[in-house]
N, C-alpha and C. Protein backbone atom coordinates (compact mmCIF):
# COMPACT_ATOMS: atom_id res chain seq x y z
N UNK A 1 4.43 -28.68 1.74
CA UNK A 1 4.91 -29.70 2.64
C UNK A 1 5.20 -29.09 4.01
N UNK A 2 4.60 -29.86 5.50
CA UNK A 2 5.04 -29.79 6.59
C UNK A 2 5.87 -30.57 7.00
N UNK A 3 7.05 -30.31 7.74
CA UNK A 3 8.17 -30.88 7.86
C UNK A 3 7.23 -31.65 9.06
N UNK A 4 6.53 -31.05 10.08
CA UNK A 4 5.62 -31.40 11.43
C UNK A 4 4.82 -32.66 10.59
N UNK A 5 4.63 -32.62 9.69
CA UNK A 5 3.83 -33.87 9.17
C UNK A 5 4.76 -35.22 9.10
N UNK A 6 5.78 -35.28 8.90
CA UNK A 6 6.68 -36.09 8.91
C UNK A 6 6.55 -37.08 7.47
N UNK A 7 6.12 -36.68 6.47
CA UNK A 7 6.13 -37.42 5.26
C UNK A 7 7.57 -37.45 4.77
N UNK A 8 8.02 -36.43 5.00
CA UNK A 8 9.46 -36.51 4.54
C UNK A 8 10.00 -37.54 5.24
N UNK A 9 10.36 -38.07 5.89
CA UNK A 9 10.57 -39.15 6.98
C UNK A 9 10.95 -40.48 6.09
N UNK A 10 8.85 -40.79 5.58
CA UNK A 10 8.42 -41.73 5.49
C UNK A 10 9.00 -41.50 4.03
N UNK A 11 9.53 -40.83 3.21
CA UNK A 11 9.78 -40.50 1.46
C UNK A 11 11.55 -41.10 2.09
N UNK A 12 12.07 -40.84 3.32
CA UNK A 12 13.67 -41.21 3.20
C UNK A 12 13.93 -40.23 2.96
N UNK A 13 13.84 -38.83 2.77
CA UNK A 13 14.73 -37.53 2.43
C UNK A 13 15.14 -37.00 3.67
N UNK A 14 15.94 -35.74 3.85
CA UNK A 14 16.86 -35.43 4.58
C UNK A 14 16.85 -34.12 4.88
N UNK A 15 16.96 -33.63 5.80
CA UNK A 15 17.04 -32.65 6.05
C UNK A 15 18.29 -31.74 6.60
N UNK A 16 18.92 -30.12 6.17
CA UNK A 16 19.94 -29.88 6.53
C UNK A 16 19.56 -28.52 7.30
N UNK A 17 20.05 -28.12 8.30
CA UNK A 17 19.79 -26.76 8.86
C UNK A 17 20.91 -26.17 9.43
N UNK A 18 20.92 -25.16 8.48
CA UNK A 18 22.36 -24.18 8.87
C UNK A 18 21.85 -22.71 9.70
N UNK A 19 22.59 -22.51 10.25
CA UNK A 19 22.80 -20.77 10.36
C UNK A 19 23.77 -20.68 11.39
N UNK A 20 23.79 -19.35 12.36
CA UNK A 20 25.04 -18.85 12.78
C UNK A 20 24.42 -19.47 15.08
N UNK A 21 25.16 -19.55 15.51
CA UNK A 21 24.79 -19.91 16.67
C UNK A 21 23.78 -19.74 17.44
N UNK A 22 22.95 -19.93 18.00
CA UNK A 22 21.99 -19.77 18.95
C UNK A 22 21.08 -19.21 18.28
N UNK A 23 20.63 -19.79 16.96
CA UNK A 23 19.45 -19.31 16.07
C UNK A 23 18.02 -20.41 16.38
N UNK A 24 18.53 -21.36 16.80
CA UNK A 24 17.67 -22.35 17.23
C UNK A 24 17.65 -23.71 16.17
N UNK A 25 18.85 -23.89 15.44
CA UNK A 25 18.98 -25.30 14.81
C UNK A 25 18.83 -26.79 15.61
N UNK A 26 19.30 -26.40 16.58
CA UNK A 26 19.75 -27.88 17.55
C UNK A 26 18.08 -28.10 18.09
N UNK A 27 17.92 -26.67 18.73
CA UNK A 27 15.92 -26.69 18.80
C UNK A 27 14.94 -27.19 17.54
N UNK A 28 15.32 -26.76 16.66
CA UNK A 28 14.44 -27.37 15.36
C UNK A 28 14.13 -29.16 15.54
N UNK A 29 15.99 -29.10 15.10
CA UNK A 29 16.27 -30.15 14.77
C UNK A 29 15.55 -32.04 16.03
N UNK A 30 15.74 -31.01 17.34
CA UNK A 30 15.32 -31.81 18.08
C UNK A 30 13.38 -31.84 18.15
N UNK A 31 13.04 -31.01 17.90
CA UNK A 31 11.44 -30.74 17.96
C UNK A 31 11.00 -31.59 16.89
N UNK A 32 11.55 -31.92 15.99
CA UNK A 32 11.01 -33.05 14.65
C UNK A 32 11.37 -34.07 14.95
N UNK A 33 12.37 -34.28 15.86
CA UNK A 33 12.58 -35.69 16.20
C UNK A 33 11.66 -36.01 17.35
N UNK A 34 11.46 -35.12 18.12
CA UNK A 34 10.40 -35.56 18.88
C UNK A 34 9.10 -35.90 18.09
N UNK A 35 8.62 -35.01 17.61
CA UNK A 35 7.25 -35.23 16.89
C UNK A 35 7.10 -36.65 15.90
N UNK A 36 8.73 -36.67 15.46
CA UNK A 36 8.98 -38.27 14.86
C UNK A 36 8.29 -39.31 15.79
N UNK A 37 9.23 -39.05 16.83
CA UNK A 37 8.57 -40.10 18.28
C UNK A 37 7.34 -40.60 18.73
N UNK A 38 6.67 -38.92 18.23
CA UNK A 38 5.32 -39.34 18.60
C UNK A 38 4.65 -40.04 17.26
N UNK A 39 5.03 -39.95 16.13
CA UNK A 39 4.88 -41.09 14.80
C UNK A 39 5.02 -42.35 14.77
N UNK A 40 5.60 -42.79 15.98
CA UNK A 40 6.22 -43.55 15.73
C UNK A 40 7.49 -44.34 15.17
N UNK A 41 8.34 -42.86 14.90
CA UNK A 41 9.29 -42.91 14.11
C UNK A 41 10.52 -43.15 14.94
N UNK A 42 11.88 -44.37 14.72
CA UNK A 42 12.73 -44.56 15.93
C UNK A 42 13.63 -43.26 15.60
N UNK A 43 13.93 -42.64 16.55
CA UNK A 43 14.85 -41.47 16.62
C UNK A 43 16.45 -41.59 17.38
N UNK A 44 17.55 -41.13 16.91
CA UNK A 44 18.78 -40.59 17.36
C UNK A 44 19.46 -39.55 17.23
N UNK A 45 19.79 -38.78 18.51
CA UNK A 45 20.30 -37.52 18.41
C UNK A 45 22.03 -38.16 18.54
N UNK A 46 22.72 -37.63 17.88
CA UNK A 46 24.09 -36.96 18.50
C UNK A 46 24.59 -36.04 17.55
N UNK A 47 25.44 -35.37 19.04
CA UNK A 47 26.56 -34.38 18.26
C UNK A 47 27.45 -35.19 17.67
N UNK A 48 27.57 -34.36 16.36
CA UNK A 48 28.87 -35.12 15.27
C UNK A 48 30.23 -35.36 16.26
N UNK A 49 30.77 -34.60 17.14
CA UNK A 49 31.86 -34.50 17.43
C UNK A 49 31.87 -35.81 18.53
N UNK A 50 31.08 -35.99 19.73
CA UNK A 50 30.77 -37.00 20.49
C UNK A 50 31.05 -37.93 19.14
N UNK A 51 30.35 -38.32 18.78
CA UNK A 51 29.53 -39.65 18.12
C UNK A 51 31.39 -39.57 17.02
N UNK A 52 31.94 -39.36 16.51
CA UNK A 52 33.18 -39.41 16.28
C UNK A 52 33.69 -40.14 16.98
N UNK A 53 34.49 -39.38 17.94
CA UNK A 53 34.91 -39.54 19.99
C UNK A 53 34.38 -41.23 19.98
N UNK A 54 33.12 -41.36 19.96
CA UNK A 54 32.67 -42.89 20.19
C UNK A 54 33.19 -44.01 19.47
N UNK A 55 33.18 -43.60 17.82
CA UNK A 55 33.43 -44.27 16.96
C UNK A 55 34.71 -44.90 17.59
N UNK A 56 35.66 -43.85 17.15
CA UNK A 56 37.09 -44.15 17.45
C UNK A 56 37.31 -45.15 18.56
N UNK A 57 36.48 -44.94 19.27
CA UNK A 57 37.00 -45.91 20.60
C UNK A 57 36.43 -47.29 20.65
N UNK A 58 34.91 -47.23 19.90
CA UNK A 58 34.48 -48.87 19.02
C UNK A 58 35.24 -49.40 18.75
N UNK A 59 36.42 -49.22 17.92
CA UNK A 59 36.92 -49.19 16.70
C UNK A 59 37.84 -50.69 17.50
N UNK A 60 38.38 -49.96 18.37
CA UNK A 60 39.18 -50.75 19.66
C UNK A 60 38.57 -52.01 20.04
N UNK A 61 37.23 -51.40 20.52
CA UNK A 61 36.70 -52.69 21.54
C UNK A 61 35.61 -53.17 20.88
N UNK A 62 35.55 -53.60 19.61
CA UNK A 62 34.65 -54.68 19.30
C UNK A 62 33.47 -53.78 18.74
N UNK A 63 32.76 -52.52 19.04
CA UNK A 63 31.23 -52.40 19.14
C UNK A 63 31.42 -51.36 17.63
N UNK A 64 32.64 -51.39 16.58
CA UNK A 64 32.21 -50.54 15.75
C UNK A 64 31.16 -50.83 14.97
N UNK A 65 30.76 -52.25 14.68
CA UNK A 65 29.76 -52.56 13.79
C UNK A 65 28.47 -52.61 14.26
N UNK A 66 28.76 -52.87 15.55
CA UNK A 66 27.17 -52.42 15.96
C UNK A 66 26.26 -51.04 15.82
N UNK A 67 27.75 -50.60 16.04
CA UNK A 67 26.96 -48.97 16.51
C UNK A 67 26.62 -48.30 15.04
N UNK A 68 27.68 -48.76 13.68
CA UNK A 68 26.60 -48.16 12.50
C UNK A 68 25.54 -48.61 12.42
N UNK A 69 25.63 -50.47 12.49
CA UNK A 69 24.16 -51.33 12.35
C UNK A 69 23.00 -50.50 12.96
N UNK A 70 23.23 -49.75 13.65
CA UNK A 70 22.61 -49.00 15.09
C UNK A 70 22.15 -47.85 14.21
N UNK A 71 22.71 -46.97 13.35
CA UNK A 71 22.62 -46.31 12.97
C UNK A 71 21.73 -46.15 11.54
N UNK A 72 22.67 -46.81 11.07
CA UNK A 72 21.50 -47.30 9.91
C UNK A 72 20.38 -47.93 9.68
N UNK A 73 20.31 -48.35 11.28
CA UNK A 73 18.45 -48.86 10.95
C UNK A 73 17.87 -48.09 12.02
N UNK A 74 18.11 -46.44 12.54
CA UNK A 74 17.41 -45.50 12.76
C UNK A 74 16.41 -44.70 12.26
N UNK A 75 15.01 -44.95 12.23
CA UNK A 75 14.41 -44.08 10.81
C UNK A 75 15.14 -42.73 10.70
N UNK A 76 14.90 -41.84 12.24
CA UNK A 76 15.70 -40.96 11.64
C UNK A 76 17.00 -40.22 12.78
N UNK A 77 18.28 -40.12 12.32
CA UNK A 77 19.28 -39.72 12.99
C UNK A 77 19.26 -38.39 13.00
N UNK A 78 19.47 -37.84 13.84
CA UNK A 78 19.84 -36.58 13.98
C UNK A 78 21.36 -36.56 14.34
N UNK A 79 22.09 -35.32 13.35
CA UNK A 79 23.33 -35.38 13.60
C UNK A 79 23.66 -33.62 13.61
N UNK A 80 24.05 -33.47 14.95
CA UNK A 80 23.92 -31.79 15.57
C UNK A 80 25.44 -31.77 15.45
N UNK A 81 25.31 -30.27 14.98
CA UNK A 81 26.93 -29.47 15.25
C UNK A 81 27.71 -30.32 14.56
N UNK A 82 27.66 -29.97 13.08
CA UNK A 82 28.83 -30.97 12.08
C UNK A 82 29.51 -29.65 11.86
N UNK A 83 30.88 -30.01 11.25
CA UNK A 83 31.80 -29.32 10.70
C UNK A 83 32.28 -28.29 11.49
N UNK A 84 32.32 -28.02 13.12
CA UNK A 84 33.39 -26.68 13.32
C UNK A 84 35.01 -27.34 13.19
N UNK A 85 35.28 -28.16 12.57
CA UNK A 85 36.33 -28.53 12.59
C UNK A 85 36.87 -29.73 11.65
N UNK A 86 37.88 -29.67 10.66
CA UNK A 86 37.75 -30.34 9.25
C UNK A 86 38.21 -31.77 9.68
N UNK A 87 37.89 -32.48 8.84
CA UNK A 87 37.78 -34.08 9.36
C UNK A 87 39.12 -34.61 8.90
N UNK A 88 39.31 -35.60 9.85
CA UNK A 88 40.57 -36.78 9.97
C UNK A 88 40.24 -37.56 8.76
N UNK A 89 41.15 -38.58 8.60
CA UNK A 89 40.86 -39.32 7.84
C UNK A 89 39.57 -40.54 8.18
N UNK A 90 39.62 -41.26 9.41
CA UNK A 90 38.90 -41.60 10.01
C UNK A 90 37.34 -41.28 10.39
N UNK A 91 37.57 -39.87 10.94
CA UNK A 91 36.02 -39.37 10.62
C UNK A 91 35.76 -39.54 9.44
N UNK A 92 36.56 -38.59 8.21
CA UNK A 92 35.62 -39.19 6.74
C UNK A 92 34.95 -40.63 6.54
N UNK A 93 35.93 -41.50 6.81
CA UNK A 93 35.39 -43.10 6.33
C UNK A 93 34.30 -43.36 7.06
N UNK A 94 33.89 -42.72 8.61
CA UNK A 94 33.43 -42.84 9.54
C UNK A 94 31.95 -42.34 8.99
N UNK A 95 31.97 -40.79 8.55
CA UNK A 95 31.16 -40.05 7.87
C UNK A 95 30.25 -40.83 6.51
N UNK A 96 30.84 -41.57 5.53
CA UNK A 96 30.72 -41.75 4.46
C UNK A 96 29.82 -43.23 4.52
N UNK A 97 30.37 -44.12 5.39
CA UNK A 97 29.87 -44.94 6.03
C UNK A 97 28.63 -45.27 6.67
N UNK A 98 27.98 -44.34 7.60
CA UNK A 98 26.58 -43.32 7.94
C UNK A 98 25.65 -42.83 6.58
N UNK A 99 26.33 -42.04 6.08
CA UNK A 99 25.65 -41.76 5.36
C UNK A 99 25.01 -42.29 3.84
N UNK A 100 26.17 -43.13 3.69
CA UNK A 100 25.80 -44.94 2.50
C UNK A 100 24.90 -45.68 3.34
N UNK A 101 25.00 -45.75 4.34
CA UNK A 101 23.91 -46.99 4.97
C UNK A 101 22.71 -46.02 4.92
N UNK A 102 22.76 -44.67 5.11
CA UNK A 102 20.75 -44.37 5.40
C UNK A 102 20.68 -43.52 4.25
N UNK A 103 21.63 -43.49 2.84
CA UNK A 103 20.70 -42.85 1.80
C UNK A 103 19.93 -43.81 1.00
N UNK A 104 18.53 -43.37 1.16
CA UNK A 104 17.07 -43.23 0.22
C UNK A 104 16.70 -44.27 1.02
N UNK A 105 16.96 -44.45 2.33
CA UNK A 105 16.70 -45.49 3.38
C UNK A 105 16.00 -44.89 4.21
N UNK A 106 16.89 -44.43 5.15
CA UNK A 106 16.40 -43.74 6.40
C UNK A 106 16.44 -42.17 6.04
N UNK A 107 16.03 -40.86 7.12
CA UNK A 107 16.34 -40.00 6.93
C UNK A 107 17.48 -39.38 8.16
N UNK A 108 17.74 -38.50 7.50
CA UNK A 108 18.84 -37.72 8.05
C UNK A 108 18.56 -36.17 8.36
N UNK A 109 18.75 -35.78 9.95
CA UNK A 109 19.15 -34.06 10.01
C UNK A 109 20.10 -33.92 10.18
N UNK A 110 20.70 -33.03 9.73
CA UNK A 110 21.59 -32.50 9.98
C UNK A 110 22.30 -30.95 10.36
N UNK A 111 22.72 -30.65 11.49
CA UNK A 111 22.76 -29.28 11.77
C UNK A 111 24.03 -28.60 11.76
N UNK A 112 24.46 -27.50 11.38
CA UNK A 112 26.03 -26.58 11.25
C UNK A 112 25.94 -25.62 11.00
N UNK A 113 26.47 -24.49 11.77
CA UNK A 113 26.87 -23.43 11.47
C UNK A 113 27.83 -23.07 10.56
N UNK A 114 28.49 -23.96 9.91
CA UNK A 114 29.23 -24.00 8.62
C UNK A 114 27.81 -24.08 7.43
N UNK A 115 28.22 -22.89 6.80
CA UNK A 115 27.41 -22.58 5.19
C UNK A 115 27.45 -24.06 4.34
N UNK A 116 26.27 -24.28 3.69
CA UNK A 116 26.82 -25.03 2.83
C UNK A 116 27.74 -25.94 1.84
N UNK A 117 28.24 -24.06 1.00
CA UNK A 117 29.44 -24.32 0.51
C UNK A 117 30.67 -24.32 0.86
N UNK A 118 31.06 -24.35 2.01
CA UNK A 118 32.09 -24.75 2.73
C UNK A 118 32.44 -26.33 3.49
N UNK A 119 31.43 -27.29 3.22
CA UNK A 119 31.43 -28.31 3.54
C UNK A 119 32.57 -29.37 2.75
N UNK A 120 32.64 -29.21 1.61
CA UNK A 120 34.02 -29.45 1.03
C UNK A 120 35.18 -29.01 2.17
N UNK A 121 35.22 -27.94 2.30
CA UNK A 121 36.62 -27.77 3.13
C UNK A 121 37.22 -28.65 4.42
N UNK A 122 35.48 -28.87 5.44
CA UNK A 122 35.19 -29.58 6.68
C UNK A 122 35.87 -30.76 5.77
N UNK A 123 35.58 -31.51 4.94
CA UNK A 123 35.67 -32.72 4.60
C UNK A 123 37.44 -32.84 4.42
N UNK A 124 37.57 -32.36 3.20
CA UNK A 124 38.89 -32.53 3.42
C UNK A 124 39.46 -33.28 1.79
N UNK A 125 38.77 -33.81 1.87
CA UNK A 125 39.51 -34.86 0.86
C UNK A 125 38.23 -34.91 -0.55
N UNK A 126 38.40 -34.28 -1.71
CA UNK A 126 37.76 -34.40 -2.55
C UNK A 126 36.74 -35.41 -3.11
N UNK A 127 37.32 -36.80 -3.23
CA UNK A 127 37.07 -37.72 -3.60
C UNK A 127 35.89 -38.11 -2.49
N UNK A 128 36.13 -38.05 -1.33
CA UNK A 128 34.97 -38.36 -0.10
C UNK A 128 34.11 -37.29 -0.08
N UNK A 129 34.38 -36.19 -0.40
CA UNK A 129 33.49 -34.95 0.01
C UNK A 129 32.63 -35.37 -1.07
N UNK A 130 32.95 -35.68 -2.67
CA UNK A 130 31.90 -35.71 -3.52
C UNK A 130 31.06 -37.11 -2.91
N UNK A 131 31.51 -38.26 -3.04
CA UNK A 131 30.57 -39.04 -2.30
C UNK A 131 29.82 -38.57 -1.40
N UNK A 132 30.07 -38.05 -0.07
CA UNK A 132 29.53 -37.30 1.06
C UNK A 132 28.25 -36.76 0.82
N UNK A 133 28.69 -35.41 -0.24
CA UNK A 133 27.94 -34.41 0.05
C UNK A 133 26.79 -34.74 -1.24
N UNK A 134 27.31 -36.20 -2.25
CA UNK A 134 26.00 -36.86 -3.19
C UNK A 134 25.57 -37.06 -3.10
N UNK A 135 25.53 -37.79 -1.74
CA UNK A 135 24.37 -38.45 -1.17
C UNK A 135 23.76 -37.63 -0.18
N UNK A 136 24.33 -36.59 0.83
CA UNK A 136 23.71 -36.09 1.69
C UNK A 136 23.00 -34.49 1.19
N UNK A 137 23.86 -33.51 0.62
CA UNK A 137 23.23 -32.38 0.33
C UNK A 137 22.20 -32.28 -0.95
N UNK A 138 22.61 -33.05 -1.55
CA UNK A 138 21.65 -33.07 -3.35
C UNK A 138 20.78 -33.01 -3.10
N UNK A 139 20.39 -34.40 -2.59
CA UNK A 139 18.48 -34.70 -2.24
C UNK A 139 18.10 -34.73 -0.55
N UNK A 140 18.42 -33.42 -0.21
CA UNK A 140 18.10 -32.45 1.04
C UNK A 140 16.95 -31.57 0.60
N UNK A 141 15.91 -31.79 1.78
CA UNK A 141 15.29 -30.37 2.19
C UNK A 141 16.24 -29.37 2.94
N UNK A 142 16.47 -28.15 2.33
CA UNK A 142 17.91 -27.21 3.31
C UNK A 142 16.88 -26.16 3.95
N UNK A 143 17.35 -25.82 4.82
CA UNK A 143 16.75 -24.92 5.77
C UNK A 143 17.62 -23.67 6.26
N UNK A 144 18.07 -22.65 5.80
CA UNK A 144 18.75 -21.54 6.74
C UNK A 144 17.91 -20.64 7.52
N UNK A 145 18.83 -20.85 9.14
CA UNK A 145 17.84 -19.68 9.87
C UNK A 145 18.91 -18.74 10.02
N UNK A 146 18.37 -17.88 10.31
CA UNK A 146 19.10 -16.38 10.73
C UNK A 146 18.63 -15.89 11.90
N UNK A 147 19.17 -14.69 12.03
CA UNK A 147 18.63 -14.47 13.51
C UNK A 147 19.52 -14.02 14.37
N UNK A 148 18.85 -13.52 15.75
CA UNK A 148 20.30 -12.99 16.73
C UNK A 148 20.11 -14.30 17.66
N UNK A 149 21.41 -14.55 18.29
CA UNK A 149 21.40 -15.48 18.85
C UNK A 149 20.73 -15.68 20.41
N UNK A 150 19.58 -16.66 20.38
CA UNK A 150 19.12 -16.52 21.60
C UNK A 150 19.69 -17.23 22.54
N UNK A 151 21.11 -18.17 22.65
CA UNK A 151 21.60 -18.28 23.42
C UNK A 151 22.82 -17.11 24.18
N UNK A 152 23.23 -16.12 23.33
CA UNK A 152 24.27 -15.19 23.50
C UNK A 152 24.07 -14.48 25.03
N UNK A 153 22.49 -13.85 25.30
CA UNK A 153 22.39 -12.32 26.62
C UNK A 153 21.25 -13.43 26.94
N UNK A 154 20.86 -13.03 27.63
CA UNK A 154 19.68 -13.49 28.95
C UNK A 154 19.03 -11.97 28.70
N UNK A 155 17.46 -12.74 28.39
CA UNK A 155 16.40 -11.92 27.64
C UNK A 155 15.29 -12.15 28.03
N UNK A 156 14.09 -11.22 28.25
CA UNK A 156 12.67 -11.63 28.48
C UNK A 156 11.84 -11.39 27.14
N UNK A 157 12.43 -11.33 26.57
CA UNK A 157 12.05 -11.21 24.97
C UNK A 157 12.66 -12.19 24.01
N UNK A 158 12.08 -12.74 23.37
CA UNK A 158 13.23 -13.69 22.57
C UNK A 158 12.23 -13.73 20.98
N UNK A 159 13.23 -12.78 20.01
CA UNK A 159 13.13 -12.77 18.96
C UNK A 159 13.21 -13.90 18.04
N UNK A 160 12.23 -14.46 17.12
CA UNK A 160 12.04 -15.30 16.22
C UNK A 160 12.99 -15.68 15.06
N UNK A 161 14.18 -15.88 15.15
CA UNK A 161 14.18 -16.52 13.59
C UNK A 161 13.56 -16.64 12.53
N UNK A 162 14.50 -16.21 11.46
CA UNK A 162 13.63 -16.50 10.51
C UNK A 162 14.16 -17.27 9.13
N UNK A 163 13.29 -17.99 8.72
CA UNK A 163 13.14 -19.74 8.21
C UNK A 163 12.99 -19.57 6.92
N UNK A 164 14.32 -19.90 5.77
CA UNK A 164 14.17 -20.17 4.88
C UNK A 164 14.09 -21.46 4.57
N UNK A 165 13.24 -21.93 3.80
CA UNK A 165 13.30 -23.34 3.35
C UNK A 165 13.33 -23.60 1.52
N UNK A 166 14.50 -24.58 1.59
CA UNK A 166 14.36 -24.74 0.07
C UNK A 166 14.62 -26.31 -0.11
N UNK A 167 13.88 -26.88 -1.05
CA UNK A 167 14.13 -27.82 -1.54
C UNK A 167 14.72 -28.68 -2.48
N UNK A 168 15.82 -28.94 -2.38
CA UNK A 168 16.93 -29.66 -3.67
C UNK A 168 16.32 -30.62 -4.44
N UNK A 169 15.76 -31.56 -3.68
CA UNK A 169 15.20 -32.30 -5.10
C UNK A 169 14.34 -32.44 -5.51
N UNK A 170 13.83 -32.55 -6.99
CA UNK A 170 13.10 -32.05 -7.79
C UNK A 170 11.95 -32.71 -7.81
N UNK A 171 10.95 -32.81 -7.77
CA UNK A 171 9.32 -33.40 -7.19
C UNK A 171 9.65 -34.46 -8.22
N UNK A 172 9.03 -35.64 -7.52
CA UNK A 172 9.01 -36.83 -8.26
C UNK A 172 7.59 -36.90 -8.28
């Protein structure tokens, strides 16, 4: 499977990409959404932390239901820079919410420099994290890059990452 092919897309599966800063996740992550674009596929980027920030202030003036409606009928969302920081109560419901409306629907990226198994902790609250992470990490394509960070020095060389890919769920 090519992720550049975008079948995964069209199957509704998900994609997760971790590693440590300036490995080029947010670059990945945005280069498939472009290539989505050119599929034809409707695309949304945000950072988790913004798109929070937004929620909250919907919440106030009328536009919270739009903006999931908004969300959930994105083929595919991109959601950059989750977890440097463990969630409110609000983000969770906020979180859980997103991610019930586009599982085995739409697809999902998702990008963090938080490991995997530490995503429980980001979450916070057991009972939501298992919902959360049932629907979002199980039936994930996961991706870790490694690498030195090419945002860190100013370089005329810029070393490659390198791309593990594994797949959680089990070929249907």
């Amino acid at each position: 499977m090519t992720l550049a092919g975008c079948d995964w897309i069209r199957k509704h599966h998900s994609l997760l990409v971790t590693g440590p800063a300036g490995v080029g996740k947010s670059w990945l992550a945005c280069a498939l959404g472009h290539k989505a674009c050119r599929e034809d596929f409707s695309v949304a980027y945000h950072r988790v932390p913004r798109l929070f920030a937004s929620l909250a202030l919907a919440r106030g003036d009328g536009r919270y239901g739009r903006i999931l409606k908004s969300l959930a009928k994105t083929d595919l969302l991109i959601l950059d820079d989750w977890g440097p920081e463990k969630l409110n109560d609000d983000q969770r419901r906020d979180l859980l919410e997103i991610i019930e409306d586009r599982y085995e629907r739409r697809s999902t990226i998702v990008t963090s420099q938080v490991p995997l198994d530490r995503w429980y902790e980001i979450i916070a609250n057991p009972t939501l994290a298992d919902a959360i992470l049932d629907r979002l990490v199980h039936s994930a394509y996961r991706i870790e890059l490694t690498g030195e960070s090419k945002t860190a020095r100013p370089s005329t060389t810029r070393n490659t990452a390198s791309l593990t890919s594994n797949k959680t769920r089990s070929k249907q």
